[in-house]
PDB file of N, CA and C in Angstrom:
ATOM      1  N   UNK A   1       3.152 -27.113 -13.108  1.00  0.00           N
ATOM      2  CA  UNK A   1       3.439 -27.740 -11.835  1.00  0.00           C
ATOM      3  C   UNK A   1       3.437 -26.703 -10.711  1.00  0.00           C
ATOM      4  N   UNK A   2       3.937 -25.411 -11.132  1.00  0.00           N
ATOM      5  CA  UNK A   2       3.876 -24.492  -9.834  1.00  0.00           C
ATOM      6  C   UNK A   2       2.460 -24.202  -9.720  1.00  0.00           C
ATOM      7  N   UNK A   3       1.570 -24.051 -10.773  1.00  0.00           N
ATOM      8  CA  UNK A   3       0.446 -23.317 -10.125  1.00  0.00           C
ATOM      9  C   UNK A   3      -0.486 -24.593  -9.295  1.00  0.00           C
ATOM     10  N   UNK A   4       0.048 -25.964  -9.132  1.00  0.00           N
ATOM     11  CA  UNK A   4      -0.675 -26.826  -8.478  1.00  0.00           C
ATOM     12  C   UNK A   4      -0.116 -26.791  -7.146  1.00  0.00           C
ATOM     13  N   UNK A   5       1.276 -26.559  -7.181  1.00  0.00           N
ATOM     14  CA  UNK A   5       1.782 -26.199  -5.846  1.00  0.00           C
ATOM     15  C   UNK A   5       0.878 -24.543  -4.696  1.00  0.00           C
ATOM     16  N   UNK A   6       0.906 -23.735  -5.572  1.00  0.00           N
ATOM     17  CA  UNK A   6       0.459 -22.973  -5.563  1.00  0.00           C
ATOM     18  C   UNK A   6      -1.178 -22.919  -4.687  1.00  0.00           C
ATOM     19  N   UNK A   7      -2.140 -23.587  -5.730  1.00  0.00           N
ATOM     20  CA  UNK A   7      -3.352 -24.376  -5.554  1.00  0.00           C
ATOM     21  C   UNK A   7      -3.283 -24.869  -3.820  1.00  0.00           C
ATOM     22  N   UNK A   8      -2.604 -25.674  -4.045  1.00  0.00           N
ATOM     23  CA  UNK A   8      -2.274 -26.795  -2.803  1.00  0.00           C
ATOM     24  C   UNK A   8      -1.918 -25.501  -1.562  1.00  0.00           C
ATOM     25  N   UNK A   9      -1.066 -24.945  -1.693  1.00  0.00           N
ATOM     26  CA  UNK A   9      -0.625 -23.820  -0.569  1.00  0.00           C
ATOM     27  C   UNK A   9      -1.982 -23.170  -0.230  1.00  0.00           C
ATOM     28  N   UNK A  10      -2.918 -22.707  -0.981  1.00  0.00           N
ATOM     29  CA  UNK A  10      -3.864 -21.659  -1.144  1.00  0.00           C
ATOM     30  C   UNK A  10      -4.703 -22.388  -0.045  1.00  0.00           C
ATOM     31  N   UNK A  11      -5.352 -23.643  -0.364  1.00  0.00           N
ATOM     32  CA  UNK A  11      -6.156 -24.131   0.020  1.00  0.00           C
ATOM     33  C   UNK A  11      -5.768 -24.964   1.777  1.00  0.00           C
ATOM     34  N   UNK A  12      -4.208 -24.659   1.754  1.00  0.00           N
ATOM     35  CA  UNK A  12      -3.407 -25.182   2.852  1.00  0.00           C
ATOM     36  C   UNK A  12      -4.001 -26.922   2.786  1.00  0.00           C
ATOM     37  N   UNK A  13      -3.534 -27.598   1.657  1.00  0.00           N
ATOM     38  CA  UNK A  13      -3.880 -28.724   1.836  1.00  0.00           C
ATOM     39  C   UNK A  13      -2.693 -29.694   2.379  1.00  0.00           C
ATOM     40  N   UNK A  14      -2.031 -28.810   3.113  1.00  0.00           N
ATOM     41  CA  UNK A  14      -0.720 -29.737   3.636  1.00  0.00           C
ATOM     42  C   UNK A  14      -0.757 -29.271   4.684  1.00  0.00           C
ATOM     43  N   UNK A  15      -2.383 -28.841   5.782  1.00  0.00           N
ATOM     44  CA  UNK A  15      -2.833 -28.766   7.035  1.00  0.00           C
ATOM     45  C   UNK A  15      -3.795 -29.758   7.210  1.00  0.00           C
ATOM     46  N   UNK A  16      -3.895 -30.295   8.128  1.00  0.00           N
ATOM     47  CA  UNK A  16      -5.278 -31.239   8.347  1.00  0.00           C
ATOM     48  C   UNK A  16      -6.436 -30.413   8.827  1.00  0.00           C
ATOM     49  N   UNK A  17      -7.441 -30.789   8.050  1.00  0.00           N
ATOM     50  CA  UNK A  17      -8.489 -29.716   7.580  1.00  0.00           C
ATOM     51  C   UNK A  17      -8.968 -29.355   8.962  1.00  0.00           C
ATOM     52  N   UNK A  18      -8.823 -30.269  10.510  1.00  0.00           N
ATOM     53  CA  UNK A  18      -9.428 -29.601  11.786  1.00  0.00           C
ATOM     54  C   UNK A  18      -8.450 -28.475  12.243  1.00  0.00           C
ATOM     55  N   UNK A  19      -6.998 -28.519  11.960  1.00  0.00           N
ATOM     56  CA  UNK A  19      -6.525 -27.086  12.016  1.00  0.00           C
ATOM     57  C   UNK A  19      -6.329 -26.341  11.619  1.00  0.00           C
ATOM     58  N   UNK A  20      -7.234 -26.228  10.102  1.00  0.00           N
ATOM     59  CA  UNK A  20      -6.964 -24.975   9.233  1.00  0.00           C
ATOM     60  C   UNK A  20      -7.725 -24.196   9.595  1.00  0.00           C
ATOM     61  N   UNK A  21      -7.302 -22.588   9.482  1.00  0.00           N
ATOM     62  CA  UNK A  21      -8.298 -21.674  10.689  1.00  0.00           C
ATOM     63  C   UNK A  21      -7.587 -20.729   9.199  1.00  0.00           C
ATOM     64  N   UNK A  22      -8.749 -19.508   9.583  1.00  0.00           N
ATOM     65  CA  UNK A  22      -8.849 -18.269   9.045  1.00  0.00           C
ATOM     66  C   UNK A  22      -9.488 -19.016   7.799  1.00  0.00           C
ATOM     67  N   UNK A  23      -9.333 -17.470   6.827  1.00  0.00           N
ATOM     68  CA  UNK A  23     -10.464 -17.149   5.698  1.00  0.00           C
ATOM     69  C   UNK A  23      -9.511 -17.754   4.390  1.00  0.00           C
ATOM     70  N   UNK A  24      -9.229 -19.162   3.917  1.00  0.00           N
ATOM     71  CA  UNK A  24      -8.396 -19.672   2.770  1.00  0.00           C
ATOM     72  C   UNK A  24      -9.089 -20.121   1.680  1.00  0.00           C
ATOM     73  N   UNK A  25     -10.415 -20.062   1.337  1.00  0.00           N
ATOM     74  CA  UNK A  25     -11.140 -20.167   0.246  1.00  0.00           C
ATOM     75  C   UNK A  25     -12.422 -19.113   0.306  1.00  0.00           C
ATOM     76  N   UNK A  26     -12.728 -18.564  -1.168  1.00  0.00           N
ATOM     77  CA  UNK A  26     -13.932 -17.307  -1.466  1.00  0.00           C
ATOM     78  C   UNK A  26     -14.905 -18.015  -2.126  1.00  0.00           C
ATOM     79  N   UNK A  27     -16.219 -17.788  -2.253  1.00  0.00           N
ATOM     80  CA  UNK A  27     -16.940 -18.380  -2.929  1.00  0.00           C
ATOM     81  C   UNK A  27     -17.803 -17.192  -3.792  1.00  0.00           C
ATOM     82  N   UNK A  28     -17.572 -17.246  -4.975  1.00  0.00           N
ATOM     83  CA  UNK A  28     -18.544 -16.155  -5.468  1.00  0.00           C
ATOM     84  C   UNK A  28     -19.192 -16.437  -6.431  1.00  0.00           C
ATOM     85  N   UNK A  29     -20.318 -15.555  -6.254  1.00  0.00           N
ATOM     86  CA  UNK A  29     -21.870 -15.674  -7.392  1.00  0.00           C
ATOM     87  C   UNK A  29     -21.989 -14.796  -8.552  1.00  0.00           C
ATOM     88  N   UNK A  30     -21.126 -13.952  -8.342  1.00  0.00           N
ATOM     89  CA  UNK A  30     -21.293 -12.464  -9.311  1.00  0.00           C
ATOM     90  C   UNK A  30     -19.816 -12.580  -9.910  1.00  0.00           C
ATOM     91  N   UNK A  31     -19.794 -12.347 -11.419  1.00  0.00           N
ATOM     92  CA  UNK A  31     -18.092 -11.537 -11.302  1.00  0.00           C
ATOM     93  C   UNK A  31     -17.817 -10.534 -11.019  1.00  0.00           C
ATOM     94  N   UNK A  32     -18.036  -9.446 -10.823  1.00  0.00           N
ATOM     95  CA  UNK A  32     -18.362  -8.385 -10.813  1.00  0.00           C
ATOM     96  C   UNK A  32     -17.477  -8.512  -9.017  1.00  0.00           C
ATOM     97  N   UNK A  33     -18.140  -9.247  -7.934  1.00  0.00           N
ATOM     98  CA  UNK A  33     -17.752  -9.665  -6.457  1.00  0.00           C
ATOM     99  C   UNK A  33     -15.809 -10.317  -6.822  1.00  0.00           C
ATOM    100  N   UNK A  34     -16.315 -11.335  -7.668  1.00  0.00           N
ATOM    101  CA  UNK A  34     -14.891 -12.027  -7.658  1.00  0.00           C
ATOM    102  C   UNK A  34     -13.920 -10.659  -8.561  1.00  0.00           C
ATOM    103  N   UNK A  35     -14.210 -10.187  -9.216  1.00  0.00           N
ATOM    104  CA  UNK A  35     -12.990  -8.940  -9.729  1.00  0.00           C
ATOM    105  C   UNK A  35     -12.856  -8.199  -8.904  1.00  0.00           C
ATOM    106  N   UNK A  36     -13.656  -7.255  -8.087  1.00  0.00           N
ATOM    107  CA  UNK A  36     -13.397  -6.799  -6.503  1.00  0.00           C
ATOM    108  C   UNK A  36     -12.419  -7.143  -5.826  1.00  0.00           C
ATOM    109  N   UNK A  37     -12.671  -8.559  -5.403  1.00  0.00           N
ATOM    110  CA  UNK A  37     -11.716  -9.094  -4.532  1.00  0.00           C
ATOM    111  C   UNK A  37     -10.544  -9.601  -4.947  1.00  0.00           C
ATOM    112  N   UNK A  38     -10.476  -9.927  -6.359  1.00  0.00           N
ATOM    113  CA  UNK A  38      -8.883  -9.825  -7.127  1.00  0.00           C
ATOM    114  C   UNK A  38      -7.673  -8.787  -7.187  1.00  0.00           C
ATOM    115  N   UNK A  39      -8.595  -7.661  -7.373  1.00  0.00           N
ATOM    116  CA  UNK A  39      -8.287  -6.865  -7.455  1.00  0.00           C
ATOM    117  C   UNK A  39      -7.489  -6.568  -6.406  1.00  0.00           C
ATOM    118  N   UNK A  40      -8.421  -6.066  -5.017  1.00  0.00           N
ATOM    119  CA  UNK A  40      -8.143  -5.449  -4.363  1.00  0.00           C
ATOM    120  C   UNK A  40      -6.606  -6.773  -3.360  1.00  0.00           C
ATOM    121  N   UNK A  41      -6.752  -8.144  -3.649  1.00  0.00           N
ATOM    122  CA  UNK A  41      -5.555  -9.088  -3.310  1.00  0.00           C
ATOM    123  C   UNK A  41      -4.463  -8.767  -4.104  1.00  0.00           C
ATOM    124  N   UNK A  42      -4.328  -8.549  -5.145  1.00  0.00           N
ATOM    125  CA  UNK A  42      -3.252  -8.347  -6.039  1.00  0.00           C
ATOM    126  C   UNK A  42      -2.987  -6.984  -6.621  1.00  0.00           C
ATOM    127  N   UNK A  43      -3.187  -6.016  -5.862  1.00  0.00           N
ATOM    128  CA  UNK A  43      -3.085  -4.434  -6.221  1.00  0.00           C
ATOM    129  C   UNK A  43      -1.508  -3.989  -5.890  1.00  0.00           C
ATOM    130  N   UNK A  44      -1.214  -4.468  -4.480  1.00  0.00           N
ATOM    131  CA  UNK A  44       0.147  -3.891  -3.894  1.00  0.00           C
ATOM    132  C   UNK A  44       0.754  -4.962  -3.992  1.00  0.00           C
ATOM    133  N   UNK A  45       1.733  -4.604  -5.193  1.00  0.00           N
ATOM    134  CA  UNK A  45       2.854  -6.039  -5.854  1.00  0.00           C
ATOM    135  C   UNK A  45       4.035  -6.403  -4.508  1.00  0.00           C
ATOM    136  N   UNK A  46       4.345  -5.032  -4.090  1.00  0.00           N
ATOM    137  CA  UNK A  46       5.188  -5.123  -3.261  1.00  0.00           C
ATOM    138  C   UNK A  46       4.759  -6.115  -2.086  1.00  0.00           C
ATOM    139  N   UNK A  47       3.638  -5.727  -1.427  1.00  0.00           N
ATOM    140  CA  UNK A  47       3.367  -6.542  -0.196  1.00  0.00           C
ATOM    141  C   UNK A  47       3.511  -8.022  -0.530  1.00  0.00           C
ATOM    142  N   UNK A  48       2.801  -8.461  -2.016  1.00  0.00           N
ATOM    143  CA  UNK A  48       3.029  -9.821  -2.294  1.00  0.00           C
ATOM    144  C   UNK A  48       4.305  -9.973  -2.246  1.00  0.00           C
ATOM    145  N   UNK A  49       5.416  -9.793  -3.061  1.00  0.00           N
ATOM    146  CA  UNK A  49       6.435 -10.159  -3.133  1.00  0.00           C
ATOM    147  C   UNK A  49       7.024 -10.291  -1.713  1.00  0.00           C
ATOM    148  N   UNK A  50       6.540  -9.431  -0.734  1.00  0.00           N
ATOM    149  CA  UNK A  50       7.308  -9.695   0.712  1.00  0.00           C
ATOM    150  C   UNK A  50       6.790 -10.938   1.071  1.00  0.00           C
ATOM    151  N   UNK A  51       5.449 -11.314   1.062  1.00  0.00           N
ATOM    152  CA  UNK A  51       5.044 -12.410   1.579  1.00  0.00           C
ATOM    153  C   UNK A  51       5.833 -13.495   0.765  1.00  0.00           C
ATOM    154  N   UNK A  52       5.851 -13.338  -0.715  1.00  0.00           N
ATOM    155  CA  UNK A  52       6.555 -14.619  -1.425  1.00  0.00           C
ATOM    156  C   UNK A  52       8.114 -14.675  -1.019  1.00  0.00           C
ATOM    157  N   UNK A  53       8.682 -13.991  -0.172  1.00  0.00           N
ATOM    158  CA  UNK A  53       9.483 -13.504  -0.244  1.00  0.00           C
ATOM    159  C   UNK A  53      10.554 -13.844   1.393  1.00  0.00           C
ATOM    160  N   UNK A  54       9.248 -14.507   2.175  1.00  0.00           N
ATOM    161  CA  UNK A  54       9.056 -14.735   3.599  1.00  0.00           C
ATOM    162  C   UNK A  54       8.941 -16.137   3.699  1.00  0.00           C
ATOM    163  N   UNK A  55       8.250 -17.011   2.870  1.00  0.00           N
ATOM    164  CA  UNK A  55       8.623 -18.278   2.241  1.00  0.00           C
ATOM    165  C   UNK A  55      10.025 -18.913   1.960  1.00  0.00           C
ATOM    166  N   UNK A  56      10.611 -18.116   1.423  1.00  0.00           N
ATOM    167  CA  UNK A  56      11.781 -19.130   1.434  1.00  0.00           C
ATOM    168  C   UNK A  56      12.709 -19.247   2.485  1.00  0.00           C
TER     169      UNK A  56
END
């Protein structure tokens, strides 16, 4: 159940899609592109946790 919540946040589907602005979905062709960019989102645990952290 959280990772649909999760899902749902990511994609900001609890914005109406004419005011969702900035970069909230990746599209990739290679894995090689999508491990890159995993990577480099989930490297500094700390910064996440501030953001998860700014949420409540």
């Amino acid at each position: 159940m959280a990772q649909l919540y999760m899902a749902s946040n990511v994609i900001k589907n609890h914005i109406p899609i004419t005011l969702r602005n900035g970069n909230w979905a990746q599209e990739f062709y290679r894995l090689d592109e999508m491990s890159i960019y995993i990577k480099t989102q989930f490297e500094d645990r700390t910064f996440i946790e501030n953001i998860l952290a700014q949420e409540d």
